[in-house]
C-alpha atoms as a PDB file:
ATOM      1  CA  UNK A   1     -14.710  24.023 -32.847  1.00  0.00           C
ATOM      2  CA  UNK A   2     -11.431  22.944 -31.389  1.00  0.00           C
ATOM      3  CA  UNK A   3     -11.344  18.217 -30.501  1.00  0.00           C
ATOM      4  CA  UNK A   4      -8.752  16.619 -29.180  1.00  0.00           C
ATOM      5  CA  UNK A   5      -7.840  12.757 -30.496  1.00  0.00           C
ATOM      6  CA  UNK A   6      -8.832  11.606 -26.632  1.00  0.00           C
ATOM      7  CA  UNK A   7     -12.444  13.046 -26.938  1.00  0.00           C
ATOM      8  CA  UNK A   8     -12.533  11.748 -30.709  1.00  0.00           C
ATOM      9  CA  UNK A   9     -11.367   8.859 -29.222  1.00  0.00           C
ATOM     10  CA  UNK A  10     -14.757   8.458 -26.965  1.00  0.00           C
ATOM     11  CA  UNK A  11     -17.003   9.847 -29.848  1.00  0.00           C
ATOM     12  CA  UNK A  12     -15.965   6.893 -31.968  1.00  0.00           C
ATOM     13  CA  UNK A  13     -16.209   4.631 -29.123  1.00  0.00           C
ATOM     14  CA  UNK A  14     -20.062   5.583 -28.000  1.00  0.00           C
ATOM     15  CA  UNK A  15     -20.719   5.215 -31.611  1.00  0.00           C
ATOM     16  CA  UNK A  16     -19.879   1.795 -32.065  1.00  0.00           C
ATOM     17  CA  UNK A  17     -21.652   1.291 -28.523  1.00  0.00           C
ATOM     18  CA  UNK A  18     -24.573   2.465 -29.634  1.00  0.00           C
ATOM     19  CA  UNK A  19     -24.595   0.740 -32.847  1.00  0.00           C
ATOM     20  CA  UNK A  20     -23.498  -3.042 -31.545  1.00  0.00           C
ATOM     21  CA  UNK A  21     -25.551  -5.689 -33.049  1.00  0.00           C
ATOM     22  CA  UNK A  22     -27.263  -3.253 -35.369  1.00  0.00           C
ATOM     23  CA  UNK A  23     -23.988  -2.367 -37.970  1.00  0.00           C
ATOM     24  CA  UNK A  24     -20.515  -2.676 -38.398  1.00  0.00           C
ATOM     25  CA  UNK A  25     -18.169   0.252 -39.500  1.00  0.00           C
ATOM     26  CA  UNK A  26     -15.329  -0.138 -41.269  1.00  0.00           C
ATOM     27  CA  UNK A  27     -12.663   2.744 -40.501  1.00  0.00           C
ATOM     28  CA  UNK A  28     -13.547   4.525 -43.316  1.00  0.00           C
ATOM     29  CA  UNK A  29     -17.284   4.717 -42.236  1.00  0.00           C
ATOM     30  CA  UNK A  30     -16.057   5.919 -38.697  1.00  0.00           C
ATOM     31  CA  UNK A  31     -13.644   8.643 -40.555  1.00  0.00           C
ATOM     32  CA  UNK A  32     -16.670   9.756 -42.611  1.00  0.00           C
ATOM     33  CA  UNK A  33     -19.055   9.823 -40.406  1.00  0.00           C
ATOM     34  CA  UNK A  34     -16.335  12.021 -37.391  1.00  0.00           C
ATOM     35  CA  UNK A  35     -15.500  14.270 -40.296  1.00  0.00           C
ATOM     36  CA  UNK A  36     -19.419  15.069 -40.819  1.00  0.00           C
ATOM     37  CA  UNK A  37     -19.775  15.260 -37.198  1.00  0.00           C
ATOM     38  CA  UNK A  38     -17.096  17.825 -36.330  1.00  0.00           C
ATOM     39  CA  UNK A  39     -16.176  19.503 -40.090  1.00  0.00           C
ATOM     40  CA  UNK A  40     -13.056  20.828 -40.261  1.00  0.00           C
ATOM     41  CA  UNK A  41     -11.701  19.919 -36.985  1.00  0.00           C
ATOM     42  CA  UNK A  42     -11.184  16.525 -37.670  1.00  0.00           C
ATOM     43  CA  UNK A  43      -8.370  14.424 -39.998  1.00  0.00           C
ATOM     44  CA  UNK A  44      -8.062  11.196 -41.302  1.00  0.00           C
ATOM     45  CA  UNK A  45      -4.702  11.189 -39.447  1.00  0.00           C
ATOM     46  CA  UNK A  46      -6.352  12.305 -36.036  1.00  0.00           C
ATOM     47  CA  UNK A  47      -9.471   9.318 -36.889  1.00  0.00           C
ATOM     48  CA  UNK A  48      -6.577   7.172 -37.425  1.00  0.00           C
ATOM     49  CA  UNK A  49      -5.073   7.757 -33.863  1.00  0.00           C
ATOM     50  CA  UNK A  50      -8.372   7.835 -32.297  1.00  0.00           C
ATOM     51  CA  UNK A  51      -9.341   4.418 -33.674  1.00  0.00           C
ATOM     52  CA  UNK A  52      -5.825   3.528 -32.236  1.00  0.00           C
ATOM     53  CA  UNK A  53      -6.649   4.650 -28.808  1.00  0.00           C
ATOM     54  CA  UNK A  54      -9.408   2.581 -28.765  1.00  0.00           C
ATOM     55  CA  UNK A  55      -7.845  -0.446 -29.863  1.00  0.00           C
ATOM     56  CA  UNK A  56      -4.815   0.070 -27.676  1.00  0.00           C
ATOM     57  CA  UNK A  57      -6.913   0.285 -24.743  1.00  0.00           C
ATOM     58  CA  UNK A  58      -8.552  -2.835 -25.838  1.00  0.00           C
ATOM     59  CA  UNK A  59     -12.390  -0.561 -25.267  1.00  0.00           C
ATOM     60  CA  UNK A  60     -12.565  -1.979 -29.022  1.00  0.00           C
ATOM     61  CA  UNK A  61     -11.334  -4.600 -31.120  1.00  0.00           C
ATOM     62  CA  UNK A  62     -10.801  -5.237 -35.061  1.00  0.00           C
ATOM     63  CA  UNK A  63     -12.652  -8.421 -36.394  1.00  0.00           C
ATOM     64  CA  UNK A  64     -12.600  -9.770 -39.650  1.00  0.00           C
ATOM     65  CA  UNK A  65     -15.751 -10.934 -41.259  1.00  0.00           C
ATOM     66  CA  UNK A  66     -15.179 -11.169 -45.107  1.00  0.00           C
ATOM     67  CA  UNK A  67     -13.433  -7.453 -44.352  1.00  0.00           C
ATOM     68  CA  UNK A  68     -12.278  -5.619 -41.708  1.00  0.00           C
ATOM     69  CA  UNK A  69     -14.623  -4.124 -38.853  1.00  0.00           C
ATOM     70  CA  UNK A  70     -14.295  -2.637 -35.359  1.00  0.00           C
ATOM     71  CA  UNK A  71     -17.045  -3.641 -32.674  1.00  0.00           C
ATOM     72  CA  UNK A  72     -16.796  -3.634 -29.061  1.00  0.00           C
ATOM     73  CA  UNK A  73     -15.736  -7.051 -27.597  1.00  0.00           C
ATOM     74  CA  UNK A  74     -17.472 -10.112 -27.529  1.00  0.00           C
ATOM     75  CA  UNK A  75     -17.796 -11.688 -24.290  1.00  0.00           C
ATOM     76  CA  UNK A  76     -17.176 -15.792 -25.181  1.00  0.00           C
ATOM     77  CA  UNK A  77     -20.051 -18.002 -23.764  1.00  0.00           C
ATOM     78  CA  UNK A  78     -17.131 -20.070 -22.661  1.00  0.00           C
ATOM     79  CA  UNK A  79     -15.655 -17.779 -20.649  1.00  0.00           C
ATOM     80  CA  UNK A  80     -18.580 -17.365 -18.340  1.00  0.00           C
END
């Protein structure tokens, strides 16, 4: 089974949608856990740009919390 980085790209992100509140990943649990998902199609190179993607786009954000996690973004109480 053929993925491209855009549609591991969306993967990642409804993961870490689905999972906000409940845990963190780290990018090594996201490369793990896309590597089990789609075996053999899938890189730590191609996780790497996917996570990128993401990030770039600003659909997720790194935070730092004793290490480093990505999460969707907060929405500030302030900015309301």
């Amino acid at each position: 089974m053929e993925i491209t980085t855009e549609q591991l790209a969306e993967a990642i992100f409804k993961m870490v949608k689905q999972n906000a509140g409940i845990k963190k990943f780290k990018a090594l649990d996201l490369q793990k856990a896309m590597m089990e998902m789609y075996p053999g199609a899938v890189d730590k190179q191609m996780v790497k740009d996917a996570i990128r993607i993401n990030i770039d786009s600003e659909r997720l954000v790194y935070t730092y919390f004793g290490g480093s996690f990505i999460e969707i973004p907060h929405e500030e109480a302030a900015a309301n």
